[in-house]
Every structure is written in structure tokens, then in C-alpha cells.
PDB file of N, CA and C in Angstrom:
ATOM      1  N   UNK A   1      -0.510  13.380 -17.981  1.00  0.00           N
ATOM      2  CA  UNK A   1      -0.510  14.039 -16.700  1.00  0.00           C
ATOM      3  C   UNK A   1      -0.279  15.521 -16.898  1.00  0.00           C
ATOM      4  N   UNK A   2      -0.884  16.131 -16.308  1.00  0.00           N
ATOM      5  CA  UNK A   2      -0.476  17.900 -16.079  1.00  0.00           C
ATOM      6  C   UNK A   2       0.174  18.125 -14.575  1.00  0.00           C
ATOM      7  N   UNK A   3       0.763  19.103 -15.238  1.00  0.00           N
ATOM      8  CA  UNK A   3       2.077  19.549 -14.061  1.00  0.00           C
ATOM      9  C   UNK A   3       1.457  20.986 -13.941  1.00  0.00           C
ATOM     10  N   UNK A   4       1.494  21.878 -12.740  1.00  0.00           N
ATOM     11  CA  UNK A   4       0.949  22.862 -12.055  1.00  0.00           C
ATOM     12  C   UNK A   4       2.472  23.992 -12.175  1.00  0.00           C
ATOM     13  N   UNK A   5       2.432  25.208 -12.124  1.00  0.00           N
ATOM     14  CA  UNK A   5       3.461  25.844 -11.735  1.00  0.00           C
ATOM     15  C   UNK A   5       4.220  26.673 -13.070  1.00  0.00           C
ATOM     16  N   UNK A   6       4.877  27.544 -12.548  1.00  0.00           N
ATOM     17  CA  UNK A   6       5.297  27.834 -13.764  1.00  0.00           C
ATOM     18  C   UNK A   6       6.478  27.616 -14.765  1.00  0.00           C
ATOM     19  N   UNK A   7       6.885  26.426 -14.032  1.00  0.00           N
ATOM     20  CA  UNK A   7       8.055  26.186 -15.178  1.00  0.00           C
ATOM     21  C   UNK A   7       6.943  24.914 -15.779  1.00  0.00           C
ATOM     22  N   UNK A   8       6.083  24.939 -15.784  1.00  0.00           N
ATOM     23  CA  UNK A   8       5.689  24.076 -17.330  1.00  0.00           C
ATOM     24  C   UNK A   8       4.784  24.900 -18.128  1.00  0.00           C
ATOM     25  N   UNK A   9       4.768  26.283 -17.947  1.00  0.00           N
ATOM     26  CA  UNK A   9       4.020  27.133 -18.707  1.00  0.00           C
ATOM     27  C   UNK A   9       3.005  27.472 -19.024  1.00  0.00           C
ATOM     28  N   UNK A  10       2.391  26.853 -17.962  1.00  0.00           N
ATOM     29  CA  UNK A  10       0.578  27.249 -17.419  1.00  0.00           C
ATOM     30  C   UNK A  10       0.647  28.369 -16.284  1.00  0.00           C
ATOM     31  N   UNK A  11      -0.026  28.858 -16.346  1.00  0.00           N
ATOM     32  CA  UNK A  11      -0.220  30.350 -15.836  1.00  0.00           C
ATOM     33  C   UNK A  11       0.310  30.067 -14.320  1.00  0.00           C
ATOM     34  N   UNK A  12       0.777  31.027 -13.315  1.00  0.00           N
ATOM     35  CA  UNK A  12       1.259  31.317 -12.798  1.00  0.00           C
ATOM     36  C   UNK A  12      -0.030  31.339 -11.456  1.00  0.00           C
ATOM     37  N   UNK A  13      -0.504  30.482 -10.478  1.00  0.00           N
ATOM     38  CA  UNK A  13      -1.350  30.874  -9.348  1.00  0.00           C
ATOM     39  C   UNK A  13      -0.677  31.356  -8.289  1.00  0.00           C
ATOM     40  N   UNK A  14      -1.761  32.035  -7.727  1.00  0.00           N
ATOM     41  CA  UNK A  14      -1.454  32.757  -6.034  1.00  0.00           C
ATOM     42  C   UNK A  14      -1.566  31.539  -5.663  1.00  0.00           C
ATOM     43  N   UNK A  15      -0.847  31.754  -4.016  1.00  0.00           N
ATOM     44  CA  UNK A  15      -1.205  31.117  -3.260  1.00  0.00           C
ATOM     45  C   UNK A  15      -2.416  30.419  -2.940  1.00  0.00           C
ATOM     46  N   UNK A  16      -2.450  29.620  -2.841  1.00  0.00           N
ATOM     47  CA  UNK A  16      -4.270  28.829  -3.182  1.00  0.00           C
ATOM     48  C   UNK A  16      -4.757  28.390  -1.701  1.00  0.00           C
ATOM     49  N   UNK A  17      -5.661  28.453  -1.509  1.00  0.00           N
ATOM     50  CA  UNK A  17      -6.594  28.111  -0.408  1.00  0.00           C
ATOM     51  C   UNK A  17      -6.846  26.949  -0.800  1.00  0.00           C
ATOM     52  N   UNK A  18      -7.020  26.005   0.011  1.00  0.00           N
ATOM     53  CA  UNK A  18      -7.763  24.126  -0.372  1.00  0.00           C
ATOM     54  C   UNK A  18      -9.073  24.231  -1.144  1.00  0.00           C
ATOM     55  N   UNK A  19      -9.927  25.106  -1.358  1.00  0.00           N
ATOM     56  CA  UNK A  19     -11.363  24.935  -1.670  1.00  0.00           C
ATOM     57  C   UNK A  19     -11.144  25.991  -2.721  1.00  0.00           C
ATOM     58  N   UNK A  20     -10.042  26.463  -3.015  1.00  0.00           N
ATOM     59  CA  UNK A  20     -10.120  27.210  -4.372  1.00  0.00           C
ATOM     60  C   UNK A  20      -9.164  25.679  -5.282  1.00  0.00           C
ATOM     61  N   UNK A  21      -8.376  25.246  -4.585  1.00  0.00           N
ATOM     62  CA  UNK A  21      -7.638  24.251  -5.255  1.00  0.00           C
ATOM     63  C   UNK A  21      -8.559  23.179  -5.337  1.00  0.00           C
ATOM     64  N   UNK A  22      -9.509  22.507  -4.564  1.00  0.00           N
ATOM     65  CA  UNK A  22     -10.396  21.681  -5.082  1.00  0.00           C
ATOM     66  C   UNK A  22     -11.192  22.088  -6.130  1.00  0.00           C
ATOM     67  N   UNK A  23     -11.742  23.430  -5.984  1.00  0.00           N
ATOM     68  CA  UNK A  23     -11.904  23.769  -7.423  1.00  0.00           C
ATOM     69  C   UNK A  23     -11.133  23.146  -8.774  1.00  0.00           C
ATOM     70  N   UNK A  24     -10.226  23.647  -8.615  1.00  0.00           N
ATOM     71  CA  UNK A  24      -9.574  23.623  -9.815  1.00  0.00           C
ATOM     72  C   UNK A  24      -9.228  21.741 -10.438  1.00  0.00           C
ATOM     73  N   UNK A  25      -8.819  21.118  -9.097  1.00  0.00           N
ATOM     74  CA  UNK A  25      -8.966  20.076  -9.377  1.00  0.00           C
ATOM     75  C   UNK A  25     -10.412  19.294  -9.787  1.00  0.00           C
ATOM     76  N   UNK A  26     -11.718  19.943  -9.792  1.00  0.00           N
ATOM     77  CA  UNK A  26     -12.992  19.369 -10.171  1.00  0.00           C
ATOM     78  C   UNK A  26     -12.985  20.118 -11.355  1.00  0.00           C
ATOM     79  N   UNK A  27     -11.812  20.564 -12.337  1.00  0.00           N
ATOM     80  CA  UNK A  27     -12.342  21.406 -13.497  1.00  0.00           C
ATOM     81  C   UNK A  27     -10.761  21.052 -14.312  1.00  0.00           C
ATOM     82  N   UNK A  28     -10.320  19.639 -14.083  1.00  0.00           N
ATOM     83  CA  UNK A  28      -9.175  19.631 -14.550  1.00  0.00           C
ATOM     84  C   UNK A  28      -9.055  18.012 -14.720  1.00  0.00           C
ATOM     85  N   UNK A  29      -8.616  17.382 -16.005  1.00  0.00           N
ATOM     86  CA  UNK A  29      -8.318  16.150 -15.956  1.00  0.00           C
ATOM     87  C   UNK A  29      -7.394  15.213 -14.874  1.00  0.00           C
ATOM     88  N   UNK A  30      -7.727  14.397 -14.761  1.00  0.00           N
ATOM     89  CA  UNK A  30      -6.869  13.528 -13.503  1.00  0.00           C
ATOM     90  C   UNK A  30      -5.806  12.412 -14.433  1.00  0.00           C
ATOM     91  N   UNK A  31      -4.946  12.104 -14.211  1.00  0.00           N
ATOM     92  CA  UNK A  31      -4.450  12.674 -12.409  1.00  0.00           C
ATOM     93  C   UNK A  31      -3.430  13.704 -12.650  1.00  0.00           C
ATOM     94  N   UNK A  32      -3.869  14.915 -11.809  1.00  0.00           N
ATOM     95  CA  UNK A  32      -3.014  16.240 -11.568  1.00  0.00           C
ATOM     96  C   UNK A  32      -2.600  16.183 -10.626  1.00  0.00           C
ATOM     97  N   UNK A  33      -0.763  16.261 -11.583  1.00  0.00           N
ATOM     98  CA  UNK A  33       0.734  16.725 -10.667  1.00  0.00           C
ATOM     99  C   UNK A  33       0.411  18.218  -9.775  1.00  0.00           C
ATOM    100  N   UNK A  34       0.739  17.559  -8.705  1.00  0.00           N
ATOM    101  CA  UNK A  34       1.139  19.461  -7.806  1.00  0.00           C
ATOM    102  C   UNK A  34       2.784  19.004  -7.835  1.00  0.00           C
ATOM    103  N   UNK A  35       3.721  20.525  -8.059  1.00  0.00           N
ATOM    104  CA  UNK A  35       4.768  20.599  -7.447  1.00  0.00           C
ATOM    105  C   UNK A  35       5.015  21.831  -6.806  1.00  0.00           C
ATOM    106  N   UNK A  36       4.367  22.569  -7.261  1.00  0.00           N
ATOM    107  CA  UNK A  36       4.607  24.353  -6.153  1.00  0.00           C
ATOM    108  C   UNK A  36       4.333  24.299  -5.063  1.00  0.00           C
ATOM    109  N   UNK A  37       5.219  24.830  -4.554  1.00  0.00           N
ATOM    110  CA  UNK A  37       4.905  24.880  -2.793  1.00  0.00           C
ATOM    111  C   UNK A  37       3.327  24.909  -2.238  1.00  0.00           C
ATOM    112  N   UNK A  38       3.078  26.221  -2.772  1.00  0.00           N
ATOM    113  CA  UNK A  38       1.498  26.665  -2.451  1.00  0.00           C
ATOM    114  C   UNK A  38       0.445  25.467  -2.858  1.00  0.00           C
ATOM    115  N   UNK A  39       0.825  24.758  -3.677  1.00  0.00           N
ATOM    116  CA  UNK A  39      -0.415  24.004  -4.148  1.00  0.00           C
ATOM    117  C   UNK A  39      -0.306  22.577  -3.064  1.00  0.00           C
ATOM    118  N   UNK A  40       1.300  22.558  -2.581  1.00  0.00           N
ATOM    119  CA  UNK A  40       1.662  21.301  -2.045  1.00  0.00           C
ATOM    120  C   UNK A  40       0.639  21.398  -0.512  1.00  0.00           C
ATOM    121  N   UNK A  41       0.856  22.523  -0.143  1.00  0.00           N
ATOM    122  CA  UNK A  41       0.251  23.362   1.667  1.00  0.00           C
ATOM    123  C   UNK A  41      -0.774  23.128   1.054  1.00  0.00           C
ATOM    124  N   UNK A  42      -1.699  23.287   0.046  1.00  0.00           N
ATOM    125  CA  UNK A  42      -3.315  23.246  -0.010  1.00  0.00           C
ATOM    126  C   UNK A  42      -3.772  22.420  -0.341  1.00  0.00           C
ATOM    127  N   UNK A  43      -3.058  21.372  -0.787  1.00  0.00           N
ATOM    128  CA  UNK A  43      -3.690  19.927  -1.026  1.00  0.00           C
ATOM    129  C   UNK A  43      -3.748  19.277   0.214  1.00  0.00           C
ATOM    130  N   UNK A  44      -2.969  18.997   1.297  1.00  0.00           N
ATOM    131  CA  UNK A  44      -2.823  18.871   2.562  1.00  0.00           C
ATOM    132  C   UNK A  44      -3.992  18.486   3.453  1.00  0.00           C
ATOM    133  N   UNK A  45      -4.776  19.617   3.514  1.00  0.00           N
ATOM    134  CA  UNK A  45      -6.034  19.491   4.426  1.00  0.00           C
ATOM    135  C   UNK A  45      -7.068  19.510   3.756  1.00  0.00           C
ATOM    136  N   UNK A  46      -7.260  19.159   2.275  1.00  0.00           N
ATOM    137  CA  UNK A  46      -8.109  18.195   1.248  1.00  0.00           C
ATOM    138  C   UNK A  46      -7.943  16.280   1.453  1.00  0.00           C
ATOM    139  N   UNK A  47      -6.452  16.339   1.162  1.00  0.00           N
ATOM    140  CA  UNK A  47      -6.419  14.893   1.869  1.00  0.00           C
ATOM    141  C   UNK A  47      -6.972  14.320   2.830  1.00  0.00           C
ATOM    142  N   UNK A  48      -6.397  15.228   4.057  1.00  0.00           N
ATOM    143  CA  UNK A  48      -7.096  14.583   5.467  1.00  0.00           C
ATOM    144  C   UNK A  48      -8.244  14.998   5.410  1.00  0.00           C
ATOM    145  N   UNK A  49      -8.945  15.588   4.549  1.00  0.00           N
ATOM    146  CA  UNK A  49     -10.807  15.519   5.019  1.00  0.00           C
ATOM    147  C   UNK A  49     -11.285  14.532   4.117  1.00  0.00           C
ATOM    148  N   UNK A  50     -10.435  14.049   3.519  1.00  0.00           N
ATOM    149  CA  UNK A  50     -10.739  12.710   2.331  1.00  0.00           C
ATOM    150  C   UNK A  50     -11.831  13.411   1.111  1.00  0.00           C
ATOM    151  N   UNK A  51     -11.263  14.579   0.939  1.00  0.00           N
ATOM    152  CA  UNK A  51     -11.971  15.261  -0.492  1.00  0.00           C
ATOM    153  C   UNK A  51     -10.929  14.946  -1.590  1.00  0.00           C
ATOM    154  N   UNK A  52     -10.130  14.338  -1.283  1.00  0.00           N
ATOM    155  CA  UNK A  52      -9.209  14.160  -3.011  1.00  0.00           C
ATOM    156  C   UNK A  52      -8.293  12.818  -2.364  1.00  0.00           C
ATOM    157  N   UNK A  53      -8.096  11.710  -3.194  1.00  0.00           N
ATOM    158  CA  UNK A  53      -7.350  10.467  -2.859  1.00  0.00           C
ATOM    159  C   UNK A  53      -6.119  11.214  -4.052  1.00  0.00           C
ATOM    160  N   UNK A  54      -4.808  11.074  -3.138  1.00  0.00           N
ATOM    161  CA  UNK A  54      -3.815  11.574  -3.921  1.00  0.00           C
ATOM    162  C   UNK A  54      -2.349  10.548  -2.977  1.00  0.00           C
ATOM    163  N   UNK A  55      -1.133  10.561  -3.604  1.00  0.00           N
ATOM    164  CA  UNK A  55      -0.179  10.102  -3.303  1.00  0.00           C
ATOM    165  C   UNK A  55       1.391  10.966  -3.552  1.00  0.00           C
ATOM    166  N   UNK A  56       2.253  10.853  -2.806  1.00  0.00           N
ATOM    167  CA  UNK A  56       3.745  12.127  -2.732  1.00  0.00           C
ATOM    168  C   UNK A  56       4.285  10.590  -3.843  1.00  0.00           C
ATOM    169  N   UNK A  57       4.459  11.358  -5.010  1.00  0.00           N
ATOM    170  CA  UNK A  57       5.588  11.061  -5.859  1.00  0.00           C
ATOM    171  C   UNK A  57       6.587  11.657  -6.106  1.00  0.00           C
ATOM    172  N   UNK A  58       7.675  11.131  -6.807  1.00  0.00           N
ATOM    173  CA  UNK A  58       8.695  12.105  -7.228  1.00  0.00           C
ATOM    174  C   UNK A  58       8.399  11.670  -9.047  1.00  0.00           C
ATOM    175  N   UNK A  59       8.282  13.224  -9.320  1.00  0.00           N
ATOM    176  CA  UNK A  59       8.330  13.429 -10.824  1.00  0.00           C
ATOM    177  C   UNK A  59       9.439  13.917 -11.702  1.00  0.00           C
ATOM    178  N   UNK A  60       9.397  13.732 -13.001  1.00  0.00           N
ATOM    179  CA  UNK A  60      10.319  13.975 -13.657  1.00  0.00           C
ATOM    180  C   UNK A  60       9.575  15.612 -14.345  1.00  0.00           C
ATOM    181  N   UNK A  61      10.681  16.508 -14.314  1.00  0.00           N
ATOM    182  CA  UNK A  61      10.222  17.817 -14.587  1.00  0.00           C
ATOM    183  C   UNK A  61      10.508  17.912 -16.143  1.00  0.00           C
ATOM    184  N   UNK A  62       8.910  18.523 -16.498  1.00  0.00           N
ATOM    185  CA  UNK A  62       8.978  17.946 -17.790  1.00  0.00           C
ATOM    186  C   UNK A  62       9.834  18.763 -18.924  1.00  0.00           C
ATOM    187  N   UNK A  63      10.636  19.716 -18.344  1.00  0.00           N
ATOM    188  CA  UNK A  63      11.537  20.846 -18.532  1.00  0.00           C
ATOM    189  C   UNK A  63      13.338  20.274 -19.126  1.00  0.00           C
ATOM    190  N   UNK A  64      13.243  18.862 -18.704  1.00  0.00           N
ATOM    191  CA  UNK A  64      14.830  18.239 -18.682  1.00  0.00           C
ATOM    192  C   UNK A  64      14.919  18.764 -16.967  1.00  0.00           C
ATOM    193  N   UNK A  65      14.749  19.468 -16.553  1.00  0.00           N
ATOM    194  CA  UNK A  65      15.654  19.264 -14.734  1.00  0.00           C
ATOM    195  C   UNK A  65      15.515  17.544 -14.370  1.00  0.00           C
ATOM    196  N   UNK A  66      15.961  17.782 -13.014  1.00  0.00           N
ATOM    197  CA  UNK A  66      16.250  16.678 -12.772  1.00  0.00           C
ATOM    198  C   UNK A  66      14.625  16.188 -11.820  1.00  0.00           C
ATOM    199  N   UNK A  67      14.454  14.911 -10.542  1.00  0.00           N
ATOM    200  CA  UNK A  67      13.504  14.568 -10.360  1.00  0.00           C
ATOM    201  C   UNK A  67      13.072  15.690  -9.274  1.00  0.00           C
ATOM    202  N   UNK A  68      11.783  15.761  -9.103  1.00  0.00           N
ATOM    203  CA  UNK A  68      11.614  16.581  -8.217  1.00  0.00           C
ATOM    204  C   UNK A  68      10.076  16.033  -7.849  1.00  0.00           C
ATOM    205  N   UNK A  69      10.026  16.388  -5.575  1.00  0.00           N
ATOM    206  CA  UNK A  69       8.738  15.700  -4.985  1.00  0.00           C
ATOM    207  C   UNK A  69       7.359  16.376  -5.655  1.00  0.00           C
ATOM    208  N   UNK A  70       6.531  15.045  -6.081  1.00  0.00           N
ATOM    209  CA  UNK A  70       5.145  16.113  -6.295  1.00  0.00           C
ATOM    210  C   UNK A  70       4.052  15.186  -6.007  1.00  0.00           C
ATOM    211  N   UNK A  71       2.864  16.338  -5.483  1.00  0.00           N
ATOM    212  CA  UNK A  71       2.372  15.083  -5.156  1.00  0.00           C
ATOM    213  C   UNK A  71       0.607  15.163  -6.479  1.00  0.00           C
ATOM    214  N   UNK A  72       0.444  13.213  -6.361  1.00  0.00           N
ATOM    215  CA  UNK A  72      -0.060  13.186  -7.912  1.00  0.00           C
ATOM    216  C   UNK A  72      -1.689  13.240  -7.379  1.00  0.00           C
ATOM    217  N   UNK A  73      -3.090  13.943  -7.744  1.00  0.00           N
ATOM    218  CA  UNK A  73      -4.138  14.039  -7.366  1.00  0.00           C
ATOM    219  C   UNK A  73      -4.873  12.585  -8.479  1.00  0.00           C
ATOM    220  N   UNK A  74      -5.380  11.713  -7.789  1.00  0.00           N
ATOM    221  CA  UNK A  74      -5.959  10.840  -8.543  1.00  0.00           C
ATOM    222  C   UNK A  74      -7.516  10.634  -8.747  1.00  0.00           C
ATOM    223  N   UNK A  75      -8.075  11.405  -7.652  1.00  0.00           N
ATOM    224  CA  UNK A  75      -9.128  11.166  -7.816  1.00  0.00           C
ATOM    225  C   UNK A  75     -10.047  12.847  -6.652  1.00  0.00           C
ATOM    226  N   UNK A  76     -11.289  12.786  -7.298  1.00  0.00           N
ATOM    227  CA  UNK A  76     -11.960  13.852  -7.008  1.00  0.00           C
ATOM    228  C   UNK A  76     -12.983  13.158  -5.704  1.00  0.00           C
ATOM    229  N   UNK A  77     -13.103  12.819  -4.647  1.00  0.00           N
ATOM    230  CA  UNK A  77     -13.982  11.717  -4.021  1.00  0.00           C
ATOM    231  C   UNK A  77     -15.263  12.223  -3.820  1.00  0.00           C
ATOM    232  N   UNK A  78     -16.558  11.377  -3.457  1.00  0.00           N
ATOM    233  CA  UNK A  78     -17.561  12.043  -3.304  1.00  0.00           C
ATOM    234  C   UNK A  78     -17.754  13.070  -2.052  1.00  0.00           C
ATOM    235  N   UNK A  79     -16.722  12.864  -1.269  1.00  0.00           N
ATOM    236  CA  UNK A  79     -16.882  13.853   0.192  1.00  0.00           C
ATOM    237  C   UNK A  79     -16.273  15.338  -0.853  1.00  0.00           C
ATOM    238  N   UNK A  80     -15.527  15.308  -1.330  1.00  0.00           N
ATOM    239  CA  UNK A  80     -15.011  16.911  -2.340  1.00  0.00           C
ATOM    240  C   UNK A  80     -16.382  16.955  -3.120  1.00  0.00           C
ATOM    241  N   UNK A  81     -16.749  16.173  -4.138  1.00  0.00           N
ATOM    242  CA  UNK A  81     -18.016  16.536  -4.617  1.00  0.00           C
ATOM    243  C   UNK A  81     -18.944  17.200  -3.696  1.00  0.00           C
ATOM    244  N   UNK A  82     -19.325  16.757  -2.502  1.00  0.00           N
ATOM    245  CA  UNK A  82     -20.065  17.247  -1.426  1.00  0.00           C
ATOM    246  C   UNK A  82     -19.669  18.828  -1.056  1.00  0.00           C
ATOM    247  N   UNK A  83     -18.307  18.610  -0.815  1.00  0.00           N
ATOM    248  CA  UNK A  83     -17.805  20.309  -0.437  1.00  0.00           C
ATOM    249  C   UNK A  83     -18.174  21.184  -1.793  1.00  0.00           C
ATOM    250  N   UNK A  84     -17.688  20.959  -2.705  1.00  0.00           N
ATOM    251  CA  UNK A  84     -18.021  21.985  -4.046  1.00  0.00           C
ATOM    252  C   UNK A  84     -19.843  22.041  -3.806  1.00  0.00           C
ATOM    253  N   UNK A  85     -20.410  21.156  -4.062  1.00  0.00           N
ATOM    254  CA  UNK A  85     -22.070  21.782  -3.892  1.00  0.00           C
ATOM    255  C   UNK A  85     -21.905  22.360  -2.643  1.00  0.00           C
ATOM    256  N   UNK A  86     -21.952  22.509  -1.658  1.00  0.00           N
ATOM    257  CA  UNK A  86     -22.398  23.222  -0.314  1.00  0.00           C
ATOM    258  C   UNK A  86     -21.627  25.126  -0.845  1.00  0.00           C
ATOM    259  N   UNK A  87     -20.482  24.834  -1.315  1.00  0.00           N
ATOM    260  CA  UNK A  87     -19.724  26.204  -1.275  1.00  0.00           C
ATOM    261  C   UNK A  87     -20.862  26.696  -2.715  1.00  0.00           C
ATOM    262  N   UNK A  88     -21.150  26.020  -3.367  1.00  0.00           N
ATOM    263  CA  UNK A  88     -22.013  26.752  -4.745  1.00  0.00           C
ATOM    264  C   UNK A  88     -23.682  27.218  -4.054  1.00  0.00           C
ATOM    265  N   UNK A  89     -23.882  26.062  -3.157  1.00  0.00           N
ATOM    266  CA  UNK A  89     -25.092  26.876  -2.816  1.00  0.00           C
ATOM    267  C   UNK A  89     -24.970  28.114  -1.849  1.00  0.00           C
ATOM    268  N   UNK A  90     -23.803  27.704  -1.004  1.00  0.00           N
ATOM    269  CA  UNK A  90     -23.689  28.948   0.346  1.00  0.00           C
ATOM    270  C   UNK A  90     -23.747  30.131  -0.856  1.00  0.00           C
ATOM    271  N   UNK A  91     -23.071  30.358  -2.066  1.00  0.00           N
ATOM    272  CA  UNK A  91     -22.492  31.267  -2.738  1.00  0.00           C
ATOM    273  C   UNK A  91     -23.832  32.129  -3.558  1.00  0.00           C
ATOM    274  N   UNK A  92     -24.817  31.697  -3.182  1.00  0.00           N
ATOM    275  CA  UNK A  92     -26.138  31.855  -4.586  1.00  0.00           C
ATOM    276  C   UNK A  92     -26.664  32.969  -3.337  1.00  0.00           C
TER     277      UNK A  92
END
């Protein structure tokens, strides 16, 4: 599993928009941990448009801290596949 954020020492994101974060989730092995705030708000209204099947776990921080909420991305669905082509063609 990959963990997002910067206490596991992958680069540091802005605040993310849902369709920059579906990005990233169509360019990233599954299943990807969110625990940063920002990524938690932008996964949100990916869920409810049913572009990513994901579930609120609590994870173990892979740092030694203690457990902390994250939620786990399991799958990329074909309605997100759909959004990434439309934003690549709007973009040409």
C-alpha cells in the first residue's frame, strides 16, 4: 500500500482538486492510502460520482505514530476512466 502526505516522504501536494487527484490515482498502484486533509476533501466528490470505489479505514502510520483515519482507494471505475478521457480530449 502507499501512503500520501508528507510524513511518509513522498513529496509534499497542494491542495488537490478531485480531477487532479483522480489523476494521480489513474497513475498510481492500488490500493492508495489518503490521509492528508486535502486529499481526504478531494476524494469525496470522486466517490459520490462513483469515479473511484474506496472505503474510511483507520491506518497504521507507517512512521511508528499511532493509528490514524485514512481513507483506502481500491479501485479506478470505468465512470473515472470516462472522466480522465473527456478532460484529455477537452485539453487537446
Amino acid at each position: 500500500m502507499r501512503e500520501s502526505g508528507e510524513e511518509t516522504g513522498e513529496s509534499a501536494f497542494p491542495a488537490l482538486m478531485p480531477l487532479t487527484l483522480l489523476h494521480r490515482i489513474a497513475h498510481h498502484p492500488l490500493p492508495l492510502v489518503l490521509t492528508s486533509d486535502p486529499d481526504i476533501q478531494a476524494i469525496l466528490p470522486l466517490i459520490h460520482a462513483g469515479h473511484v470505489k474506496a472505503a474510511m479505514q483507520v491506518t497504521l502510520d507507517p512512521w511508528g505514530g499511532g493509528p490514524q483515519p485514512g481513507i483506502v482507494v481500491t479501485e479506478l471505475t470505468a465512470a473515472g476512466r470516462a472522466a480522465l478521457e473527456r478532460l484529455a480530449r477537452e485539453g487537446e
